[in-house]
Protein backbone atom coordinates (compact mmCIF):
# COMPACT_ATOMS: atom_id res chain seq x y z
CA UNK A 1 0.00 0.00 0.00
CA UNK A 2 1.29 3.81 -1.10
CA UNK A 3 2.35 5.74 2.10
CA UNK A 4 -0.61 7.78 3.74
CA UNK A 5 -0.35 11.39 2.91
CA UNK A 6 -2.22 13.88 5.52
CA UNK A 7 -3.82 16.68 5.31
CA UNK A 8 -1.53 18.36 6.65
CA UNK A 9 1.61 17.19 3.96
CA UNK A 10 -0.74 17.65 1.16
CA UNK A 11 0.70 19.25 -1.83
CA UNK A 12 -2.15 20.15 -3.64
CA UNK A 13 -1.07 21.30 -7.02
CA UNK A 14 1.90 18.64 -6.80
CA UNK A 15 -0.46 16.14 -6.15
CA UNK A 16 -3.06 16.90 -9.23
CA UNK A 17 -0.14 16.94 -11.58
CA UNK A 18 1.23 13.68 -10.39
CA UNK A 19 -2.32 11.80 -10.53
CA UNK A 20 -3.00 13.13 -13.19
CA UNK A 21 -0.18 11.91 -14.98
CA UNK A 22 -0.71 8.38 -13.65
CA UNK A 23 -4.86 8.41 -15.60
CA UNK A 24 -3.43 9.51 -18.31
CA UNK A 25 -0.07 6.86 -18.64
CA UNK A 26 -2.65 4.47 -17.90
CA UNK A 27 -5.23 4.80 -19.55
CA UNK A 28 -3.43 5.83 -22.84
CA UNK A 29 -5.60 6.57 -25.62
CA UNK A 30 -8.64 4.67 -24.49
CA UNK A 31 -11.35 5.54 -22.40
CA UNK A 32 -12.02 5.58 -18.63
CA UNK A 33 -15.28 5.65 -17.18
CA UNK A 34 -16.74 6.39 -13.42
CA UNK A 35 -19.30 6.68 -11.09
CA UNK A 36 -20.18 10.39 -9.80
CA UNK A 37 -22.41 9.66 -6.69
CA UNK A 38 -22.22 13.77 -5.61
CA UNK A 39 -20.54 12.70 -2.69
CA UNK A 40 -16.83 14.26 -1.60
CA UNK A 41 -14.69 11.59 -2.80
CA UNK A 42 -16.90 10.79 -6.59
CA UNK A 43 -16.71 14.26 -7.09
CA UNK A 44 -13.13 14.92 -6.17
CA UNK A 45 -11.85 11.51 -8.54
CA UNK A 46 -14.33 13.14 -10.94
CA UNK A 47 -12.69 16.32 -11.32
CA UNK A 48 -9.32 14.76 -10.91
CA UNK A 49 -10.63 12.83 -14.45
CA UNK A 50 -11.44 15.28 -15.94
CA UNK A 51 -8.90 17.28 -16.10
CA UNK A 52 -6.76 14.19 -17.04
CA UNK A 53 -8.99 12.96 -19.95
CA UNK A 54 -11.58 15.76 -20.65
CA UNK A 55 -14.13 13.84 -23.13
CA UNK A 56 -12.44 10.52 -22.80
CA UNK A 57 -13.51 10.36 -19.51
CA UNK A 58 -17.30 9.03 -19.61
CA UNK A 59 -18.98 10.12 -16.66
CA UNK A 60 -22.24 8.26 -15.18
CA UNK A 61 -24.47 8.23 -11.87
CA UNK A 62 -26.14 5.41 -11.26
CA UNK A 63 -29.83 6.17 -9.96
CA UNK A 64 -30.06 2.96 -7.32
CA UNK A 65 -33.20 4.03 -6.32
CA UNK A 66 -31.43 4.48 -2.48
CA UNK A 67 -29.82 8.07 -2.96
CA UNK A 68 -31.29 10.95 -0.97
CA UNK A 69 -34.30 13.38 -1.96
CA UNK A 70 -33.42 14.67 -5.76
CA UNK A 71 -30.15 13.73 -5.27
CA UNK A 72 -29.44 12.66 -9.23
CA UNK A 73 -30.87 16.14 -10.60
CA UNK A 74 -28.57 18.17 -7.99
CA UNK A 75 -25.78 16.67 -8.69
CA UNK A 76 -25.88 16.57 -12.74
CA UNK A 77 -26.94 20.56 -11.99
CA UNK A 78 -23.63 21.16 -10.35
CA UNK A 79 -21.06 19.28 -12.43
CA UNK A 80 -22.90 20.62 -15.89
CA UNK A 81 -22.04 24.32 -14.48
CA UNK A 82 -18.51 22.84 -14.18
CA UNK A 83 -18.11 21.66 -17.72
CA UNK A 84 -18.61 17.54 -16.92
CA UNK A 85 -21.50 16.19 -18.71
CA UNK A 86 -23.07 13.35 -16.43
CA UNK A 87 -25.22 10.44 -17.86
CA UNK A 88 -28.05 9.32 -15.08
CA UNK A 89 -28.82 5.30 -15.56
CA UNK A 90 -32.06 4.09 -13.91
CA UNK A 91 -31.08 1.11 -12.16
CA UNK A 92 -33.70 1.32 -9.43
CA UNK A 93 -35.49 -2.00 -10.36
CA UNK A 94 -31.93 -3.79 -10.51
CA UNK A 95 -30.73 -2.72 -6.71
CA UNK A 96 -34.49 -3.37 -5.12
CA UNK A 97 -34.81 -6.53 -6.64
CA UNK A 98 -30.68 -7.43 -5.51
CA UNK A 99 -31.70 -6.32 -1.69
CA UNK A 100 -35.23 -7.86 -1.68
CA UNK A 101 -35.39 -10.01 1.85
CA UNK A 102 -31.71 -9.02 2.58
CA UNK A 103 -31.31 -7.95 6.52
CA UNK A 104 -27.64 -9.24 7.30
CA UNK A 105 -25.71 -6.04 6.63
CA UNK A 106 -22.50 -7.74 4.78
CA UNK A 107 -24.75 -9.27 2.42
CA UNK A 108 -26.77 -6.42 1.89
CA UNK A 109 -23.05 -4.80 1.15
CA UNK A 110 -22.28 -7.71 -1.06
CA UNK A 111 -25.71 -7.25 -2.90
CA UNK A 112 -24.91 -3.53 -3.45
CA UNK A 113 -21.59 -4.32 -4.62
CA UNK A 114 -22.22 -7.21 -7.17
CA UNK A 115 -25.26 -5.28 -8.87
CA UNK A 116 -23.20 -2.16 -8.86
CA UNK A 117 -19.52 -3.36 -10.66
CA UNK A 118 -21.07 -6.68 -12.19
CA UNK A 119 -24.35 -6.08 -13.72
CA UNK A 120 -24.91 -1.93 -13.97
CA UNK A 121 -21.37 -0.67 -14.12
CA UNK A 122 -20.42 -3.68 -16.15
CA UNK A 123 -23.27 -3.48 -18.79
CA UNK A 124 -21.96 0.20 -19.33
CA UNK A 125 -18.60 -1.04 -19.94
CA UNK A 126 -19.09 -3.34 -21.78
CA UNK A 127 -21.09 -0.44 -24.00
CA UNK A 128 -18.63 1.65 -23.80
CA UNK A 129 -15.42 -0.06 -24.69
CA UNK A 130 -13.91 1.26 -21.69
CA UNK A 131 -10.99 -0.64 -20.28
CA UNK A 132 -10.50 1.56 -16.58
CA UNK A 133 -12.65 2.75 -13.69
CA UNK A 134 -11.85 5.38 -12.28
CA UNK A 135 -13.00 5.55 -8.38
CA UNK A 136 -12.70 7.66 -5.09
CA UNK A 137 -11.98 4.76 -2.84
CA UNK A 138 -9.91 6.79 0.33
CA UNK A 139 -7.42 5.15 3.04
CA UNK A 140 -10.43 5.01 5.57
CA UNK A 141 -12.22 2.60 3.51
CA UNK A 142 -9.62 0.38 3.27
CA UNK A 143 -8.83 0.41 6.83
CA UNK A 144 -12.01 -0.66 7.68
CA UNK A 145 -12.71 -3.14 5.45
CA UNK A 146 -9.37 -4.68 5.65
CA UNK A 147 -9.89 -4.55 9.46
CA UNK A 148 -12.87 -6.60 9.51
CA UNK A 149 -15.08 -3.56 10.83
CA UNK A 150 -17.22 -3.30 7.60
CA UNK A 151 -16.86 -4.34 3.82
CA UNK A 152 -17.09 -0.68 2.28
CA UNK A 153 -18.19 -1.51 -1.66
CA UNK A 154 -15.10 -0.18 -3.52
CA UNK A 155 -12.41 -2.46 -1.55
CA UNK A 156 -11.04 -4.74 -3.83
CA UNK A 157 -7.34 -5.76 -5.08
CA UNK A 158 -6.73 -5.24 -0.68
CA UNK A 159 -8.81 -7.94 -0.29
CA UNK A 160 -7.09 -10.17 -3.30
CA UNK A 161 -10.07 -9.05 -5.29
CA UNK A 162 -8.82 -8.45 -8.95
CA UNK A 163 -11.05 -6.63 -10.52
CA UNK A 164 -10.21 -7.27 -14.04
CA UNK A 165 -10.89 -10.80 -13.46
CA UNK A 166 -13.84 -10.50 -11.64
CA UNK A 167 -15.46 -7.31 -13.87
CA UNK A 168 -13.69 -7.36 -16.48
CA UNK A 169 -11.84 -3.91 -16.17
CA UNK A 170 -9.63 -2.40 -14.03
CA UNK A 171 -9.67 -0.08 -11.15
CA UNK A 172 -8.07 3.22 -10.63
CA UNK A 173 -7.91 4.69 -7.06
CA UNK A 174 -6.03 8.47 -7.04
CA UNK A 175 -7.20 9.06 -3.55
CA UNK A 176 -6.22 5.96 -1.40
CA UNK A 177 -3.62 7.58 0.26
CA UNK A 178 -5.71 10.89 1.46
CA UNK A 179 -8.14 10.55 4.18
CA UNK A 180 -11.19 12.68 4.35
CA UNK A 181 -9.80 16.11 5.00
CA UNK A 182 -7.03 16.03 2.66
CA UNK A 183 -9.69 14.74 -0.27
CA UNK A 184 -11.57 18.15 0.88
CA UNK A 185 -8.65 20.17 0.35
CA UNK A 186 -7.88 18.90 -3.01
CA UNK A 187 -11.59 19.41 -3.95
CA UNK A 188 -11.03 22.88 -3.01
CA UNK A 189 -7.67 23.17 -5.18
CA UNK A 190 -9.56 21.61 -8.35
CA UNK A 191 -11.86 24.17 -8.49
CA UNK A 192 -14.93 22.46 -6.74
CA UNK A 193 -17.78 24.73 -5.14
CA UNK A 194 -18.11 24.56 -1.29
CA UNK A 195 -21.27 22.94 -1.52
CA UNK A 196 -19.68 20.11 -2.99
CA UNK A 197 -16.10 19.23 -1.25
CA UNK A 198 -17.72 20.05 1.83
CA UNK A 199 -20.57 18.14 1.41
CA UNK A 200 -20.95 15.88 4.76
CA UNK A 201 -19.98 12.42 3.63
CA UNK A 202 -22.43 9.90 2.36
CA UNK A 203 -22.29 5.85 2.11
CA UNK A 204 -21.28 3.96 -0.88
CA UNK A 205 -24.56 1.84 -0.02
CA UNK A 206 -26.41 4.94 0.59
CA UNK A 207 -29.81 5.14 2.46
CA UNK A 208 -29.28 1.16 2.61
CA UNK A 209 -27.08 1.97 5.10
CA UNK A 210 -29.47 3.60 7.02
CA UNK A 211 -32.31 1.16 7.35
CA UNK A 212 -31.61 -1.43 9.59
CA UNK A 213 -33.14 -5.11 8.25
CA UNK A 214 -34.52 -5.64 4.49
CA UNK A 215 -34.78 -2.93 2.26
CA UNK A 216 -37.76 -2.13 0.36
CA UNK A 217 -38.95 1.61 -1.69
CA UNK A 218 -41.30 2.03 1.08
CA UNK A 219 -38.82 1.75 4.06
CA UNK A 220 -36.09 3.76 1.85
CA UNK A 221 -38.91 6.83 1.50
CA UNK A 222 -39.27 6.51 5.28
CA UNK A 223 -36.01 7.32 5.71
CA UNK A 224 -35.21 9.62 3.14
CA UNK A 225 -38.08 11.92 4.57
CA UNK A 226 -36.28 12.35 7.50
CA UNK A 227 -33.01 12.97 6.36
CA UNK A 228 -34.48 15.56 4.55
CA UNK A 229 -35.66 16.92 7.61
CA UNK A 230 -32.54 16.33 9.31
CA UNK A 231 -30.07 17.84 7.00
CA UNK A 232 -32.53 21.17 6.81
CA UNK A 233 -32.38 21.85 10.52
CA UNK A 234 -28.73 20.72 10.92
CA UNK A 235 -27.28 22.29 8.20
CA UNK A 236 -25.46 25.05 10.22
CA UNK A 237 -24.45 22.98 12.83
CA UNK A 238 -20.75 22.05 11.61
CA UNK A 239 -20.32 18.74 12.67
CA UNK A 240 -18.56 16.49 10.31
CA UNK A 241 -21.54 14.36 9.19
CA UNK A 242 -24.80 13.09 10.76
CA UNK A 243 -27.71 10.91 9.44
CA UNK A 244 -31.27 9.62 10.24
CA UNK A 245 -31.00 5.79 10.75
CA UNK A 246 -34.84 4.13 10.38
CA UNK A 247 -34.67 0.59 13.00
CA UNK A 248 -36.13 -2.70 12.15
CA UNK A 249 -38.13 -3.63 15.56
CA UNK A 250 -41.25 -1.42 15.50
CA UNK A 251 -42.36 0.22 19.01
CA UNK A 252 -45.36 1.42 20.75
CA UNK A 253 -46.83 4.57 20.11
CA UNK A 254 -49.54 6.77 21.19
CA UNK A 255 -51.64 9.45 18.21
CA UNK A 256 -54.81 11.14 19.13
CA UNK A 257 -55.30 8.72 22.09
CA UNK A 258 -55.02 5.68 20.23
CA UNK A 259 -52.23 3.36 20.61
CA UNK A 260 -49.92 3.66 17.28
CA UNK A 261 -47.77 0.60 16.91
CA UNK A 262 -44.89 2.41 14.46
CA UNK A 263 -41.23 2.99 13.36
CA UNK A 264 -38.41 4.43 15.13
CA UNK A 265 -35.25 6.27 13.55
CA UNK A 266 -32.38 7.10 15.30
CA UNK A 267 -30.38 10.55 15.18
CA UNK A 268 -26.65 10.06 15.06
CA UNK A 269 -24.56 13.73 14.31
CA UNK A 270 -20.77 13.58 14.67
CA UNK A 271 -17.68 15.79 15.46
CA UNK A 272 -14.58 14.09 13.58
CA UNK A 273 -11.86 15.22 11.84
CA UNK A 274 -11.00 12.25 9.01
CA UNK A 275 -13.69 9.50 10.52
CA UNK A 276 -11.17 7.14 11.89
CA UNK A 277 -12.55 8.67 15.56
CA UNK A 278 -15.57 10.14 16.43
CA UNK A 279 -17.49 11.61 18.66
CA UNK A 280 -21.41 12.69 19.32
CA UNK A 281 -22.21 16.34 18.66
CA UNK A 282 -23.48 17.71 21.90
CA UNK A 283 -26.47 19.32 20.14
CA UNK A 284 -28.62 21.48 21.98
CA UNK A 285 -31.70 20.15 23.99
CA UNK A 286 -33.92 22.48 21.51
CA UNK A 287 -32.51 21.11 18.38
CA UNK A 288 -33.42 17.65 19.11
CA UNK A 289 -36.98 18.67 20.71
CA UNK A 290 -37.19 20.13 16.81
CA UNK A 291 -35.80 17.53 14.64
CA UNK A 292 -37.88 14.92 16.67
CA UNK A 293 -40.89 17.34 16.01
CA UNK A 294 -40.74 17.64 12.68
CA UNK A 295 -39.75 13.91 12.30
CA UNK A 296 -42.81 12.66 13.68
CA UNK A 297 -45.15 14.93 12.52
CA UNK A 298 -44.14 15.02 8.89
CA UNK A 299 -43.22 11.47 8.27
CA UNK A 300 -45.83 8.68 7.86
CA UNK A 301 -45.51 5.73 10.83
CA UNK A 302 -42.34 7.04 12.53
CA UNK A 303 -43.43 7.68 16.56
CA UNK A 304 -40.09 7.65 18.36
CA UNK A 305 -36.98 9.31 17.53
CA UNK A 306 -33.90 8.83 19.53
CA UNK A 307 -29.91 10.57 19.74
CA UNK A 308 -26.92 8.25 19.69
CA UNK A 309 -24.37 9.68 22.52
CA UNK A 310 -22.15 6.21 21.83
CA UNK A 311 -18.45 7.26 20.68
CA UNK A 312 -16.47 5.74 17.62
CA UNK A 313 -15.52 3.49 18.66
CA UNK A 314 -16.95 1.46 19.96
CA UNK A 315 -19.98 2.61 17.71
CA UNK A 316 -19.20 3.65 13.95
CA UNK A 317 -20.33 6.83 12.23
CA UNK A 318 -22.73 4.80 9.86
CA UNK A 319 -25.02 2.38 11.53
CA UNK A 320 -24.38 -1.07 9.09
C-alpha cells in the first residue's frame, strides 16, 4: 500500500499533476469511465478525471433508487455548471430486486456491490469499450474493510479481489492515500464549489445503510423523509456528518389517544476530523426537541426518535 499522505503534507497542485499523470499513462488513448455519486470523494476523482482525460472520460451516476431526496438532478446541476457532462442510468429495479429479503448487513453490502460493478457498471462497460474505472476509494475505507469492521463496496485488489478478473476492467484509485480532510482540500484546489467538497460524507450503499433489516422503496422513503428533515435543521451545525438511521423492531406509540404501533429512527450527528474517531455532537436540547418534532409529525408511521451519545468506537459513524 502507497504511504498515507495527511492533510496536513498535502501538496495540492503537486499532487493533481502527479495523478494526473498516472490516468493519463494508464489509460493511454482509451477511455475511462466512473461513477459520480455527488458525494466528496466521486466528485473529487471526478474532477481529478477530468482534467486528465476531458471527453475521454465518460462520466455516469447510477440512480439505485437508495440516494437521498433529488439527489441525481442536484448533482448533474452542479457538475454541468462545471463543464462535466453526467449520464443518469435508472437502475432502481436492478438494486431493489438485488436487496429484496436481505437484513444481514454484509450481504446487503455484497448485494450492493455485485449489482453495482457486475451487472450496472459492467453493462456500461461493456457499451462503452472502456478498459479503466476510475474511483474515489480513500485510506479510511480500506482500513475498515481490511480490518474486519465493515466491507465498504469499492475495496477490492486489498482484499485479493482483482477486478479485471472478476469485472472485467480495471480499477483506478487516485485518492487511497488521502483521508477525508485532505480529499476536501484537493476538492477545493480543483476548483470544486463549497457545496460540494464540503458536502458531509455519504455511504457507498447509501440510504441502505441507514435502514436497519430488508430494504424495500417504502422503508427507503421513510427514511429519506427524515433525512431531509434532518439535513434542513442541521445544516449550520458544523459537525462532520450526521444521518437519520430508520430501525427494524417497531415500538409502541400513542396518536390522538389511540395506541400507534410504528417505526423508530435514530439521530446520530458527529464531530470528527477524518472519521477514523468520532465523537457525538453535543447538540442542543432544543434542536433535538425540533428535529424529533418535525420527524414525527411530517413522516408517515415514525413515533419515536432517539440521539446516539455512543463514541467511535466502539460505535461507527454509519449504523451497518
Amino acid at each position: 500500500m502507497q504511504q498515507e499522505i495527511t492533510a496536513q503534507e498535502l501538496d495540492t497542485e503537486g499532487f493533481i499533476h502527479e495523478k494526473v499523470r498516472d490516468i493519463q499513462t494508464a489509460v493511454g488513448t482509451g477511455l475511462a469511465i466512473n461513477a459520480l455519486s455527488g458525494g466528496v470523494d466521486s466528485s473529487v476523482v471526478t474532477m481529478l478525471g477530468h482534467r486528465a482525460l476531458g471527453e475521454r472520460l465518460r462520466t455516469l451516476f447510477i440512480d439505485n433508487g437508495i440516494m437521498r431526496a433529488g439527489e441525481p438532478e442536484q448533482v448533474v446541476g452542479f457538475f454541468k455548471d462545471l463543464g462535466v457532462k453526467v449520464e443518469i442510468i435508472d437502475a432502481r429495479r436492478e438494486f431493489f430486486a438485488a436487496l429484496k429479503g436481505v437484513a444481514d448487513p454484509e450481504q446487503k453490502r455484497e448485494a450492493i456491490t455485485q449489482t453495482f460493478y457486475k451487472d450496472v457498471f459492467g453493462r456500461a462497460v461493456k457499451e462503452s469499450g472502456a478498459k479503466y474505472l476510475l474511483q474515489g476509494t480513500i485510506l479510511t475505507d480500506i482500513d475498515e474493510t481490511v480490518a474486519g469492521i465493515k466491507r465498504q463496496h469499492n475495496v477490492f485488489e486489498q482484499l485479493g479481489i482483482n477486478p479485471e478478473n472478476a469485472f472485467g476492467y480495471r480499477i483506478l484509485e487516485p485518492l487511497i492515500q488521502l483521508r477525508k480532510d485532505g480529499v476536501r482540500k484537493l476538492g477545493k484546489a480543483l476548483g470544486l464549489p463549497s457545496e460540494l467538497f464540503d458536502r458531509i460524507p455519504f455511504p457507498g450503499p447509501a440510504l441502505a445503510a441507514r435502514v436497519i433489516g430488508p430494504v424495500t422503496p417504502e422503508r427507503i422513503e421513510t427514511v429519506r423523509k427524515a433525512t431531509v428533515i434532518l439535513e434542513k435543521i442541521l445544516k449550520g451545525a458544523k459537525a462532520f456528518q450526521y444521518m437519520a438511521i430508520l430501525h427494524e423492531d417497531r415500538v409502541t406509540g400513542m396518536r390522538n389517544g389511540r395506541r400507534d404501533f410504528g417505526q423508530q429512527i435514530e439521530v446520530r450527528c458527529w464531530d470528527s476530523v477524518d472519521a477514523r474517531t468520532a465523537t457525538p455532537t453535543r447538540l442542543s436540547f432544543d434542536i433535538l426537541e425540533k428535529i424529533a418534532g418535525e420527524i414525527v409529525d411530517q413522516v408517515p408511521g415514525v413515533v419515536s426518535v432517539t440521539y446516539n451519545i455512543a463514541c467511535k468506537p466502539p460505535s461507527t459513524i454509519e449504523a451497518i
